[in-house]
PDB file of N, CA and C in Angstrom:
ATOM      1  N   UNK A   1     203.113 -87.862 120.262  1.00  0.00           N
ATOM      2  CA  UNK A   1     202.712 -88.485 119.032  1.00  0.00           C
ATOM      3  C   UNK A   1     201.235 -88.838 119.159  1.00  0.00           C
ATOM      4  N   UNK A   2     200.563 -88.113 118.713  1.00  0.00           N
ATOM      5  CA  UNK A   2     198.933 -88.406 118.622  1.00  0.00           C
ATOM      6  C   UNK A   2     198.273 -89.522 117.845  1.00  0.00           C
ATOM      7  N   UNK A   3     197.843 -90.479 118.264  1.00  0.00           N
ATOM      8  CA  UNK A   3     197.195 -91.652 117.287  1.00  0.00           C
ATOM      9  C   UNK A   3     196.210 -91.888 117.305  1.00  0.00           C
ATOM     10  N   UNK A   4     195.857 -92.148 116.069  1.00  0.00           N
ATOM     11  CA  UNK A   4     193.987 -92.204 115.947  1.00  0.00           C
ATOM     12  C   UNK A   4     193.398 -91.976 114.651  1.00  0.00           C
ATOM     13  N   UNK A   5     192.366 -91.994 114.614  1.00  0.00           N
ATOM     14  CA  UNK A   5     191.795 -91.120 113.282  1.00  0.00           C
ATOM     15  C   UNK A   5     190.868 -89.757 113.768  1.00  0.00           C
ATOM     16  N   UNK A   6     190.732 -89.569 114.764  1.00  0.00           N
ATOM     17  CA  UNK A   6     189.628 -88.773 115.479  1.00  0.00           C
ATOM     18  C   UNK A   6     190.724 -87.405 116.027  1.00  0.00           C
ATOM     19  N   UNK A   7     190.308 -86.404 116.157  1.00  0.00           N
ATOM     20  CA  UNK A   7     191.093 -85.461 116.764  1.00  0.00           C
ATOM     21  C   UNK A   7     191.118 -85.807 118.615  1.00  0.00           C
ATOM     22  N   UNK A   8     191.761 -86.005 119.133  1.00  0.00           N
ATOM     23  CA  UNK A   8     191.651 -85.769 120.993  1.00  0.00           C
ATOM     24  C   UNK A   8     192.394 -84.818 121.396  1.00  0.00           C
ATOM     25  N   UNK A   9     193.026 -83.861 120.848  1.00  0.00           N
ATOM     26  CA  UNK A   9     193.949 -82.786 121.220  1.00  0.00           C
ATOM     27  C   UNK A   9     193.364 -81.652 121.390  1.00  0.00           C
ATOM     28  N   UNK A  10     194.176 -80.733 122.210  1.00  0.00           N
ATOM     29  CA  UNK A  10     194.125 -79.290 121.688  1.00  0.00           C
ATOM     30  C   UNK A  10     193.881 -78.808 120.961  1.00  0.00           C
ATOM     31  N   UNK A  11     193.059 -77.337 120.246  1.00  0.00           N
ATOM     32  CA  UNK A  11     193.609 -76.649 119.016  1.00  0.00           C
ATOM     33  C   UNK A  11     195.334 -76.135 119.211  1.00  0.00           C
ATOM     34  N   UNK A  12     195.040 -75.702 120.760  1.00  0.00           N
ATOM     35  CA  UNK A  12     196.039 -74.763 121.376  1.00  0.00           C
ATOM     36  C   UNK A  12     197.837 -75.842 121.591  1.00  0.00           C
ATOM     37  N   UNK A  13     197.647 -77.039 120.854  1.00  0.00           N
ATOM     38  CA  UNK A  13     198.654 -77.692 121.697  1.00  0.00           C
ATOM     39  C   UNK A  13     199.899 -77.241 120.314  1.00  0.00           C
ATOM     40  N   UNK A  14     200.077 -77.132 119.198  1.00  0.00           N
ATOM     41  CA  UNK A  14     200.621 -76.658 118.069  1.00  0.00           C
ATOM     42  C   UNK A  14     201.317 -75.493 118.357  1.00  0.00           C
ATOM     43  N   UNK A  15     200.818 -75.095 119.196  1.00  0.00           N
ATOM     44  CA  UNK A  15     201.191 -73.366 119.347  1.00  0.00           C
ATOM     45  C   UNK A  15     202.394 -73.761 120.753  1.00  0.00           C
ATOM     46  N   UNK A  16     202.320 -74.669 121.307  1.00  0.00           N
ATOM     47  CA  UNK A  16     203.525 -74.786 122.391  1.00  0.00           C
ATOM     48  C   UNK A  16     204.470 -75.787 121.924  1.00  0.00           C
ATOM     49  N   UNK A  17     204.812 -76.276 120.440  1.00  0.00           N
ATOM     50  CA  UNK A  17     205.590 -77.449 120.120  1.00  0.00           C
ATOM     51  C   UNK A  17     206.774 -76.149 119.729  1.00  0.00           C
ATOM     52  N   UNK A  18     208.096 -77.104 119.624  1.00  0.00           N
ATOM     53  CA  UNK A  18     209.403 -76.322 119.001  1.00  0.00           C
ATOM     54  C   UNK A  18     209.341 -77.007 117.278  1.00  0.00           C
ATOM     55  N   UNK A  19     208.991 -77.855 116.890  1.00  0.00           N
ATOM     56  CA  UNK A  19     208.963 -78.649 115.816  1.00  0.00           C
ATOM     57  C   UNK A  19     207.816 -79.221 115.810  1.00  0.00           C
ATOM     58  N   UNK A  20     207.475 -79.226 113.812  1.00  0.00           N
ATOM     59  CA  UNK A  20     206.514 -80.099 114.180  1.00  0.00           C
ATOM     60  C   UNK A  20     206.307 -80.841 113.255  1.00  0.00           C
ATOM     61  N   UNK A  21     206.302 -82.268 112.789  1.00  0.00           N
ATOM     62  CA  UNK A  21     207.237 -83.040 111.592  1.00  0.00           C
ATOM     63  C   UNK A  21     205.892 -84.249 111.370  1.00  0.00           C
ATOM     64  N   UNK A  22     206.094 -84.900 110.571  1.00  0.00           N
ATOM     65  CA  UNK A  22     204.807 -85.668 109.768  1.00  0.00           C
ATOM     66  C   UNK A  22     205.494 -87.005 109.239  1.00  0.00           C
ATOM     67  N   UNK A  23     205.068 -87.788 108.871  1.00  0.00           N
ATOM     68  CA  UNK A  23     205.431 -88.387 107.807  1.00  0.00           C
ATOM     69  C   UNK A  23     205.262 -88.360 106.520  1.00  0.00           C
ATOM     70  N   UNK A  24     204.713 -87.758 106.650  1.00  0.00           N
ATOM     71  CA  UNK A  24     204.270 -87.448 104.676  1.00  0.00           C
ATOM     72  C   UNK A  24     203.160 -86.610 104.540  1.00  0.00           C
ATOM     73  N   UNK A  25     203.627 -85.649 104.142  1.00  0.00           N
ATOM     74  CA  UNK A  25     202.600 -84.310 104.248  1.00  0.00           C
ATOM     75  C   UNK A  25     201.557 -84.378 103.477  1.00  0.00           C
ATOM     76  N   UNK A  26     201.519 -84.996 102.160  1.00  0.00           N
ATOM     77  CA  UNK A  26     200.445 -85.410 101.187  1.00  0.00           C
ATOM     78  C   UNK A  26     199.469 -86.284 102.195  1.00  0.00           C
ATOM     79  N   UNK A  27     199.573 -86.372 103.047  1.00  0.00           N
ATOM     80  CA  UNK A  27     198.753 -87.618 103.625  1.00  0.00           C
ATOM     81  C   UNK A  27     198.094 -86.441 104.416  1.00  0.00           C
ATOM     82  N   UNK A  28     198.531 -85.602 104.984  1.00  0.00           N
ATOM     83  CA  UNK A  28     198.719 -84.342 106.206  1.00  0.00           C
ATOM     84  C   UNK A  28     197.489 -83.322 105.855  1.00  0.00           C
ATOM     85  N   UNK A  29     197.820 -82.863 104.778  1.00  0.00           N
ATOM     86  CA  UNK A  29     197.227 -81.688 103.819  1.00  0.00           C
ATOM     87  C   UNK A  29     195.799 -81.436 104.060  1.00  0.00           C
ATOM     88  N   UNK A  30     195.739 -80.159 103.982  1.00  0.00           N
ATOM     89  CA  UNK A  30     193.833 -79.664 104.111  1.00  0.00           C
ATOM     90  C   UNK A  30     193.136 -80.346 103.332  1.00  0.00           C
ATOM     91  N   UNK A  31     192.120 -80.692 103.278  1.00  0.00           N
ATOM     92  CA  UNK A  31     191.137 -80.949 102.414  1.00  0.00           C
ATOM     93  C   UNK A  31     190.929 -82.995 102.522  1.00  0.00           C
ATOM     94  N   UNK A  32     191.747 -83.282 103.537  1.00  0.00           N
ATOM     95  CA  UNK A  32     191.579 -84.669 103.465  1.00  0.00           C
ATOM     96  C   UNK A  32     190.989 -85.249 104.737  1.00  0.00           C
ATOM     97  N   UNK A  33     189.825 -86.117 104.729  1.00  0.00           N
ATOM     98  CA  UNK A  33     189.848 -86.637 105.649  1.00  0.00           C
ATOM     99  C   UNK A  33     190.442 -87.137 107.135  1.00  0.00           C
ATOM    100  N   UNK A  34     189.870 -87.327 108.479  1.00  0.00           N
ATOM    101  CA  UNK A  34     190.151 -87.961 109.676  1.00  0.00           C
ATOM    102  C   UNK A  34     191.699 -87.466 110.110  1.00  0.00           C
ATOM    103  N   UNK A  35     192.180 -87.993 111.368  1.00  0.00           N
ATOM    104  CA  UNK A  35     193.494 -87.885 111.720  1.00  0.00           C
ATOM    105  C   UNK A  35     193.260 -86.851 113.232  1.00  0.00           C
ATOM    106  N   UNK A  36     194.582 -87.391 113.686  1.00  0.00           N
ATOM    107  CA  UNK A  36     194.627 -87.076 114.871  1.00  0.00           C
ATOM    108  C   UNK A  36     194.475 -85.323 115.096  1.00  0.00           C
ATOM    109  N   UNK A  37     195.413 -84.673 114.297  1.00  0.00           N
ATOM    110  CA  UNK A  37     195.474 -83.286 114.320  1.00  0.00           C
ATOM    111  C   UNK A  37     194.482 -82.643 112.900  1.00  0.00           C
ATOM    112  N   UNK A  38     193.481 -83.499 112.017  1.00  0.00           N
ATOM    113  CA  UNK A  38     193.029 -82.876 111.057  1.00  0.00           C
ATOM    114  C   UNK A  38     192.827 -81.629 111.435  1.00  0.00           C
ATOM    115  N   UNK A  39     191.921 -81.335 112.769  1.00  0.00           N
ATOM    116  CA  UNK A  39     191.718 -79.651 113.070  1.00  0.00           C
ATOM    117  C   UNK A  39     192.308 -78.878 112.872  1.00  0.00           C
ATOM    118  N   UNK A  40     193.637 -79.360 113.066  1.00  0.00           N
ATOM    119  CA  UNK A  40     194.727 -78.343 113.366  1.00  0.00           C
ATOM    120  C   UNK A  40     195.320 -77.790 111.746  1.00  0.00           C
ATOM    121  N   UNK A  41     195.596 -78.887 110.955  1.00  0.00           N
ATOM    122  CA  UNK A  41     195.612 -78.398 109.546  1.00  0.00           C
ATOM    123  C   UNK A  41     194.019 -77.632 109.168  1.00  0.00           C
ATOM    124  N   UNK A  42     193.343 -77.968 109.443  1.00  0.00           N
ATOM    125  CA  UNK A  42     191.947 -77.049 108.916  1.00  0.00           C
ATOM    126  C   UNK A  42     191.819 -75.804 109.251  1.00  0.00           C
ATOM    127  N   UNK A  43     192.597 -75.958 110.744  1.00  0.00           N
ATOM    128  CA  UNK A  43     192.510 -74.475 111.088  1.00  0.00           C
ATOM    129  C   UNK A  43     193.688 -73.778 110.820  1.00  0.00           C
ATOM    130  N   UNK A  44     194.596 -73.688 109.719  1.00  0.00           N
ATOM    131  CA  UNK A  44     195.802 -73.566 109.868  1.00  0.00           C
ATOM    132  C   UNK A  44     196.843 -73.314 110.874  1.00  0.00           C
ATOM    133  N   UNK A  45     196.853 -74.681 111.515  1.00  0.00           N
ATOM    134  CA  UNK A  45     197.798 -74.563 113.103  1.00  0.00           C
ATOM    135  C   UNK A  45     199.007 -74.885 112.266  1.00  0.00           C
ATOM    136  N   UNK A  46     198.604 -75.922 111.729  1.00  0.00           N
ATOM    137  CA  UNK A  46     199.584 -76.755 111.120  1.00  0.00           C
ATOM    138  C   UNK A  46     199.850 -76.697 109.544  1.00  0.00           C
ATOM    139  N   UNK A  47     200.721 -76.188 109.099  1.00  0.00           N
ATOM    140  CA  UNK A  47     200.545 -75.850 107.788  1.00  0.00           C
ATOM    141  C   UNK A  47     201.937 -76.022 106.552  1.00  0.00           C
ATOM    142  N   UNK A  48     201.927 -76.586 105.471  1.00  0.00           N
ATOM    143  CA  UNK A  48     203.046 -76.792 105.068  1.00  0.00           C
ATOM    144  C   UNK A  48     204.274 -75.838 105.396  1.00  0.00           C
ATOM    145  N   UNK A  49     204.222 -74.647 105.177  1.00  0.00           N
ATOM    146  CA  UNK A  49     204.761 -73.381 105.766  1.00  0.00           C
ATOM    147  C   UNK A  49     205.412 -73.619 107.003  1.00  0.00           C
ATOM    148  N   UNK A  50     204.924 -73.982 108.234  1.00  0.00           N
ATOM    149  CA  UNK A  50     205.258 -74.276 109.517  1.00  0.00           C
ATOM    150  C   UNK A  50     205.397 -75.154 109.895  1.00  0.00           C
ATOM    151  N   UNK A  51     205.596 -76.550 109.246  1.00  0.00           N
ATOM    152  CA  UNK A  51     205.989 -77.737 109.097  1.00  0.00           C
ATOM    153  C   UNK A  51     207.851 -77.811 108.934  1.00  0.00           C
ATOM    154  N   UNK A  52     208.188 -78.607 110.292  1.00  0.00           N
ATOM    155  CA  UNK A  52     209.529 -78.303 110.463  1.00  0.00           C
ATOM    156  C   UNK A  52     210.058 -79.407 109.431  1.00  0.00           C
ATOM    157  N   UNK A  53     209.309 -80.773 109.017  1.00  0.00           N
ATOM    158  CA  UNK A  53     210.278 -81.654 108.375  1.00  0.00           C
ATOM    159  C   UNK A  53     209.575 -82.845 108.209  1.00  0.00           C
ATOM    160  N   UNK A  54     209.711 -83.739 107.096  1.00  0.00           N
ATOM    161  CA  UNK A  54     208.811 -84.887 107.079  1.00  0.00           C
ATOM    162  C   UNK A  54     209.881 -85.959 107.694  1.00  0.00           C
ATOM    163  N   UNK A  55     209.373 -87.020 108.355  1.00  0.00           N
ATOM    164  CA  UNK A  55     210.620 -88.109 108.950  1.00  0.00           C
ATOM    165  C   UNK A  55     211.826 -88.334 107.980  1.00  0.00           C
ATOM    166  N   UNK A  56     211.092 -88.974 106.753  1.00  0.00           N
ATOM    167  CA  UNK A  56     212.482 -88.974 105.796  1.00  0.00           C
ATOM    168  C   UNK A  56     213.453 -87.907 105.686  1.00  0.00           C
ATOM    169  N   UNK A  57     213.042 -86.620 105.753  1.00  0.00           N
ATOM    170  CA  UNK A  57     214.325 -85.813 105.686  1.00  0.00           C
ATOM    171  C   UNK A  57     214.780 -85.735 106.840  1.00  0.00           C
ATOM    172  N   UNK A  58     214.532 -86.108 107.722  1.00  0.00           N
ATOM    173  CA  UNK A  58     215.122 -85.832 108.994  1.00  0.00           C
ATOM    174  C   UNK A  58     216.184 -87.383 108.908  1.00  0.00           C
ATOM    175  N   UNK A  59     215.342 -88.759 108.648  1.00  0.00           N
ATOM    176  CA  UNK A  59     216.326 -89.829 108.586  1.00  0.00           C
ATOM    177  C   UNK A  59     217.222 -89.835 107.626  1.00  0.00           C
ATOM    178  N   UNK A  60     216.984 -89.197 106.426  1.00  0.00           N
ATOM    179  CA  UNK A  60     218.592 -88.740 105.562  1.00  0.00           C
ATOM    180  C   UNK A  60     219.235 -87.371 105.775  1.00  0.00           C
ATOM    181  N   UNK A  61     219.139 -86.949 106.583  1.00  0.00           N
ATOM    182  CA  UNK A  61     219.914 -85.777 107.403  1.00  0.00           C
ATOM    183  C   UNK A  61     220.046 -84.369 106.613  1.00  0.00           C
ATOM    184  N   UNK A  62     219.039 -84.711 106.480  1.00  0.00           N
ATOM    185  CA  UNK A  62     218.493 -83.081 105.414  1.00  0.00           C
ATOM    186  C   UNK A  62     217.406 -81.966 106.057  1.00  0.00           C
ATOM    187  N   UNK A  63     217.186 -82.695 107.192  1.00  0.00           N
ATOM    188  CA  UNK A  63     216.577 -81.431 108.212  1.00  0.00           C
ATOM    189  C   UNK A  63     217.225 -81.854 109.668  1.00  0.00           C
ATOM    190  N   UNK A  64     217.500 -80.834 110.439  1.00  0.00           N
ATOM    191  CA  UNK A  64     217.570 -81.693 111.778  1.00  0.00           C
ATOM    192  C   UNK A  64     216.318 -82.442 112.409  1.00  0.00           C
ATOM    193  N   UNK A  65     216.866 -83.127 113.658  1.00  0.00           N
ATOM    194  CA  UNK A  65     215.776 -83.717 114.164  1.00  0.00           C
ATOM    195  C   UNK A  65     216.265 -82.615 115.693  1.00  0.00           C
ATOM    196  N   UNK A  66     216.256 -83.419 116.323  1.00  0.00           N
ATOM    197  CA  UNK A  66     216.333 -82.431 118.059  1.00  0.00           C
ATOM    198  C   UNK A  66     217.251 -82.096 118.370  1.00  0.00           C
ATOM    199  N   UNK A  67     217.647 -80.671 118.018  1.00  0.00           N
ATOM    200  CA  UNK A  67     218.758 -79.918 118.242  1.00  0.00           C
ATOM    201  C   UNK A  67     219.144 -79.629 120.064  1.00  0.00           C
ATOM    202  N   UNK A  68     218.182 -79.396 120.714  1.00  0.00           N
ATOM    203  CA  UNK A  68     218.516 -79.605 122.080  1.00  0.00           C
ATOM    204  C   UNK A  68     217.557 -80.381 123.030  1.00  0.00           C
ATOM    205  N   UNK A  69     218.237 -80.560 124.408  1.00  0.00           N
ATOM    206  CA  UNK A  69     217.597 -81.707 125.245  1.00  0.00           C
ATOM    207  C   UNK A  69     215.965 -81.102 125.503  1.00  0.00           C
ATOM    208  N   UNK A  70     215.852 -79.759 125.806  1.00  0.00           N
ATOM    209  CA  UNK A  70     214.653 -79.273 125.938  1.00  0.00           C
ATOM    210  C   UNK A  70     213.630 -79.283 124.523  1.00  0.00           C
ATOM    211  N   UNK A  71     213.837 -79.369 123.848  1.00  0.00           N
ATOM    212  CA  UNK A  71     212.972 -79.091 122.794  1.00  0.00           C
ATOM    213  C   UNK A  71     211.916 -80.432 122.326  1.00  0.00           C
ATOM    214  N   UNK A  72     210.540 -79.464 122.873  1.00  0.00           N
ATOM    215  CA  UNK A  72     209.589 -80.474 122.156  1.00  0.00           C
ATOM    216  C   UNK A  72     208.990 -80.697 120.792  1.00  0.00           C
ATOM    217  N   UNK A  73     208.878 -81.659 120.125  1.00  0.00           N
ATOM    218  CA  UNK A  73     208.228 -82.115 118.927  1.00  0.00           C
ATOM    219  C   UNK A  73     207.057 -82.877 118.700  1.00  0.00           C
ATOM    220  N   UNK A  74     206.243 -81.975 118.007  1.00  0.00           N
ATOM    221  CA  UNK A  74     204.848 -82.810 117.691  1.00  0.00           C
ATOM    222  C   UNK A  74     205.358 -83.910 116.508  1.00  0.00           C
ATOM    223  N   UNK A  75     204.937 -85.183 116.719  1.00  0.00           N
ATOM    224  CA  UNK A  75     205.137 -86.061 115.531  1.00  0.00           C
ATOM    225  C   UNK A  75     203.860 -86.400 115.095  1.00  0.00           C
ATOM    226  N   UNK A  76     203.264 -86.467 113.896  1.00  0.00           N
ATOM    227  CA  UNK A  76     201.877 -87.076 113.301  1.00  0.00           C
ATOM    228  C   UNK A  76     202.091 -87.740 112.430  1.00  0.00           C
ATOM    229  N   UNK A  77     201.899 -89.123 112.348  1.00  0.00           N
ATOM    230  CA  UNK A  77     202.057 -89.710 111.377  1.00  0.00           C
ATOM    231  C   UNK A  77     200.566 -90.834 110.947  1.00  0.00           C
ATOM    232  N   UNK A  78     200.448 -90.642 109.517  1.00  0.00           N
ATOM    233  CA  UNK A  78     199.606 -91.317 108.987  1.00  0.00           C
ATOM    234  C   UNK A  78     199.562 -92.988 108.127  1.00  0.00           C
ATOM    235  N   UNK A  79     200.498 -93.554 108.906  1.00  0.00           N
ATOM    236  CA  UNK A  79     200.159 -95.363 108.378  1.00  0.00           C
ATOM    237  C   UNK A  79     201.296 -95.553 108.413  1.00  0.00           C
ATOM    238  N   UNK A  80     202.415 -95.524 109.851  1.00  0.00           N
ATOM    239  CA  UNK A  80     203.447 -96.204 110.222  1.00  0.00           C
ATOM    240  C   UNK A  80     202.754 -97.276 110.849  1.00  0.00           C
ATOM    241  N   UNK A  81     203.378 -98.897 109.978  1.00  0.00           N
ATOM    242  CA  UNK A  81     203.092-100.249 110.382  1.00  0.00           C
ATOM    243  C   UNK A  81     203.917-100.142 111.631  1.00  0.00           C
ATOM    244  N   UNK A  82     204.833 -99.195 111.838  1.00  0.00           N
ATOM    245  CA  UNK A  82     205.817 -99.766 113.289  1.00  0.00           C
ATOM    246  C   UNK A  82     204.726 -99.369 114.719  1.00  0.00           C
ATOM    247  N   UNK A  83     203.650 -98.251 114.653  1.00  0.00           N
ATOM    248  CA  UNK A  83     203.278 -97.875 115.505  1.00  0.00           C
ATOM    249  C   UNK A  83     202.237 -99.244 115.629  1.00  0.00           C
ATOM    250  N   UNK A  84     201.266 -99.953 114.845  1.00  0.00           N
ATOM    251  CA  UNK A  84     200.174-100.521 115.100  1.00  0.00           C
ATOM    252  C   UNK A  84     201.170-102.154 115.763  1.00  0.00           C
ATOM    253  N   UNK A  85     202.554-102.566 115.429  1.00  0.00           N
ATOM    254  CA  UNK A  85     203.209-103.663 115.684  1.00  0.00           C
ATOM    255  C   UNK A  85     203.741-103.246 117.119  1.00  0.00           C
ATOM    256  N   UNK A  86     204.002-101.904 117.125  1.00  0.00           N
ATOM    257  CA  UNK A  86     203.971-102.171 118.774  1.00  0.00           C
ATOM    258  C   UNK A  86     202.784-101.684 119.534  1.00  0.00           C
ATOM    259  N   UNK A  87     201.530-101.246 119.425  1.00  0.00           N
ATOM    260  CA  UNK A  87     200.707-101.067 120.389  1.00  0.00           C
ATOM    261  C   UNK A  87     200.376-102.647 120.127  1.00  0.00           C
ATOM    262  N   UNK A  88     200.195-103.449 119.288  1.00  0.00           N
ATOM    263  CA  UNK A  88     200.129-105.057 119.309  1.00  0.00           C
ATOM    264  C   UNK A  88     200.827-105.917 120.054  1.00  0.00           C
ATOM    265  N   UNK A  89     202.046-105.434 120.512  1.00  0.00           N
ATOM    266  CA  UNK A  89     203.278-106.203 121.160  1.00  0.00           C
ATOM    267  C   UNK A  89     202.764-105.651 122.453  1.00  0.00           C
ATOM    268  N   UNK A  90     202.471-104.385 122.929  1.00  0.00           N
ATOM    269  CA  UNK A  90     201.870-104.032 124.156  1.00  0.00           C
ATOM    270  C   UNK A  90     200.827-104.914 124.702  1.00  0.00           C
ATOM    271  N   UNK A  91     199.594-104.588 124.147  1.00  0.00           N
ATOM    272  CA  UNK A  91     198.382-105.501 124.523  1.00  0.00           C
ATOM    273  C   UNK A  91     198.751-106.855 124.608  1.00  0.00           C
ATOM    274  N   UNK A  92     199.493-107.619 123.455  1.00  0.00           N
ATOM    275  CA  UNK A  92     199.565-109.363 123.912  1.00  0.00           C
ATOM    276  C   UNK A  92     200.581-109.391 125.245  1.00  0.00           C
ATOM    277  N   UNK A  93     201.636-108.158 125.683  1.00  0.00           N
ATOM    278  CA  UNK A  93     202.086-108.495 126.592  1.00  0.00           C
ATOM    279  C   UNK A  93     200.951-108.232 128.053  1.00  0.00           C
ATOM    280  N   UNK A  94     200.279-107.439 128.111  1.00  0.00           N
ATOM    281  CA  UNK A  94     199.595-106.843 128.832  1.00  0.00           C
ATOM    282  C   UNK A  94     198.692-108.095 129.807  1.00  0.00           C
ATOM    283  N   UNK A  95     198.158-108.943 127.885  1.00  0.00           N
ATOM    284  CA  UNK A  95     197.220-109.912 128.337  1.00  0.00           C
ATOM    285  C   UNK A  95     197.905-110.684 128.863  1.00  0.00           C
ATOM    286  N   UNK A  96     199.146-110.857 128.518  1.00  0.00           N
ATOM    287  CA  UNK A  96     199.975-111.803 129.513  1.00  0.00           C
ATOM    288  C   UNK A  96     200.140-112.298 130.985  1.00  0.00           C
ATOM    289  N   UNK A  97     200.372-110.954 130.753  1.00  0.00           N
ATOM    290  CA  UNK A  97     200.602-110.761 132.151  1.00  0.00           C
ATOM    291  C   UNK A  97     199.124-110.607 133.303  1.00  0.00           C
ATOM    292  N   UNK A  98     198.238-110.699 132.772  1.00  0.00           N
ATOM    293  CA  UNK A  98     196.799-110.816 133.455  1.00  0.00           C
ATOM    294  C   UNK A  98     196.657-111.901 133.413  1.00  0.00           C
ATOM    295  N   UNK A  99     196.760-112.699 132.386  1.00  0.00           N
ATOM    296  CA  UNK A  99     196.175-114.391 132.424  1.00  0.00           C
ATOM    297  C   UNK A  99     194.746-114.317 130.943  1.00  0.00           C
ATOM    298  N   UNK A 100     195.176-113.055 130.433  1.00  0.00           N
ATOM    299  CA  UNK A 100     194.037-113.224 129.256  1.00  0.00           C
ATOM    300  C   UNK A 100     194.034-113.622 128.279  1.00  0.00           C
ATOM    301  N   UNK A 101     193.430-114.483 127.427  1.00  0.00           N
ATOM    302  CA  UNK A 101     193.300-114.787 126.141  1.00  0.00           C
ATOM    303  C   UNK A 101     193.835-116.236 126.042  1.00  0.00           C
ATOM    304  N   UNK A 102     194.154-116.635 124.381  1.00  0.00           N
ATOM    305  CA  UNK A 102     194.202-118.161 124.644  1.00  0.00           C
ATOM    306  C   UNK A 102     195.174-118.411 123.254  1.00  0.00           C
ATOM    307  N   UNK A 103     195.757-119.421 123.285  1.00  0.00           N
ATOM    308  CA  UNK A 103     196.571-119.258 122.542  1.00  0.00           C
ATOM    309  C   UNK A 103     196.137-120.480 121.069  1.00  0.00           C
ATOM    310  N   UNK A 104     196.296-120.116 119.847  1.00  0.00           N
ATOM    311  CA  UNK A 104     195.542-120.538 118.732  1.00  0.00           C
ATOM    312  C   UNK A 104     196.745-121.277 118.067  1.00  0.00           C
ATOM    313  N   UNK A 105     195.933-122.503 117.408  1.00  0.00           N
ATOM    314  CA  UNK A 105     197.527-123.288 117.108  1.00  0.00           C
ATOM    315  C   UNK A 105     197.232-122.796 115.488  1.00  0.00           C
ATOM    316  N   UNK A 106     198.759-122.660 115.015  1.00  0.00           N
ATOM    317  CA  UNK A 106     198.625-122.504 113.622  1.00  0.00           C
ATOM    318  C   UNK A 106     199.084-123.582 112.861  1.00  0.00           C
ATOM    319  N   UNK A 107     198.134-123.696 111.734  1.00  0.00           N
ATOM    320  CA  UNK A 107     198.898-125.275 111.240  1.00  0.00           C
ATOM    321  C   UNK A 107     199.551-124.695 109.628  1.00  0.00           C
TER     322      UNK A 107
END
């Protein structure tokens, strides 16, 4: 699962996935700004065509999700609050556990 707004990947990494699923392809699509894999839609790696499934159809069971134990999946997603609440839950544990930061009273 690539996160960011900047590309850090492969062109070549698209070409070794078994699936390769989005959250919302309107968000995905050529012609739009930033994102982890933009290249890859620009360069048509990634393309509605070869797009195995957006999450929702996969969570109402209208595409599969991972048909076997071997099979890898690229996931890209563009403004899941669940990903930024846990790299948040990471770091405050992180600082924890170092002795960093300080704790703010809320009134």
């Amino acid at each position: 699962m690539p996160y960011g707004t900047m590309s850090a990947v492969e062109l070549s990494l698209t070409d070794i996935m078994d699936k390769m699923v989005v959250d919302d392809w309107g968000q995905c699509r050529k012609g739009l700004p930033f994102g982890a894999l933009r290249a890859h839609v620009d360069a048509d790696k990634l393309t509605e065509e070869n797009l195995h499934a957006e999450l929702g159809q996969i969570v109402a069971g209208r595409k599969p999700g991972r048909e076997r134990d071997d099979e890898t999946i690229l996931f890209w997603h563009r403004g899941l609050s669940l990903s930024d609440i846990a790299l948040g839950c990471a770091m405050l544990e992180k600082a924890t556990r170092l002795g960093l930061g300080q704790q703010l009273r809320f009134a």
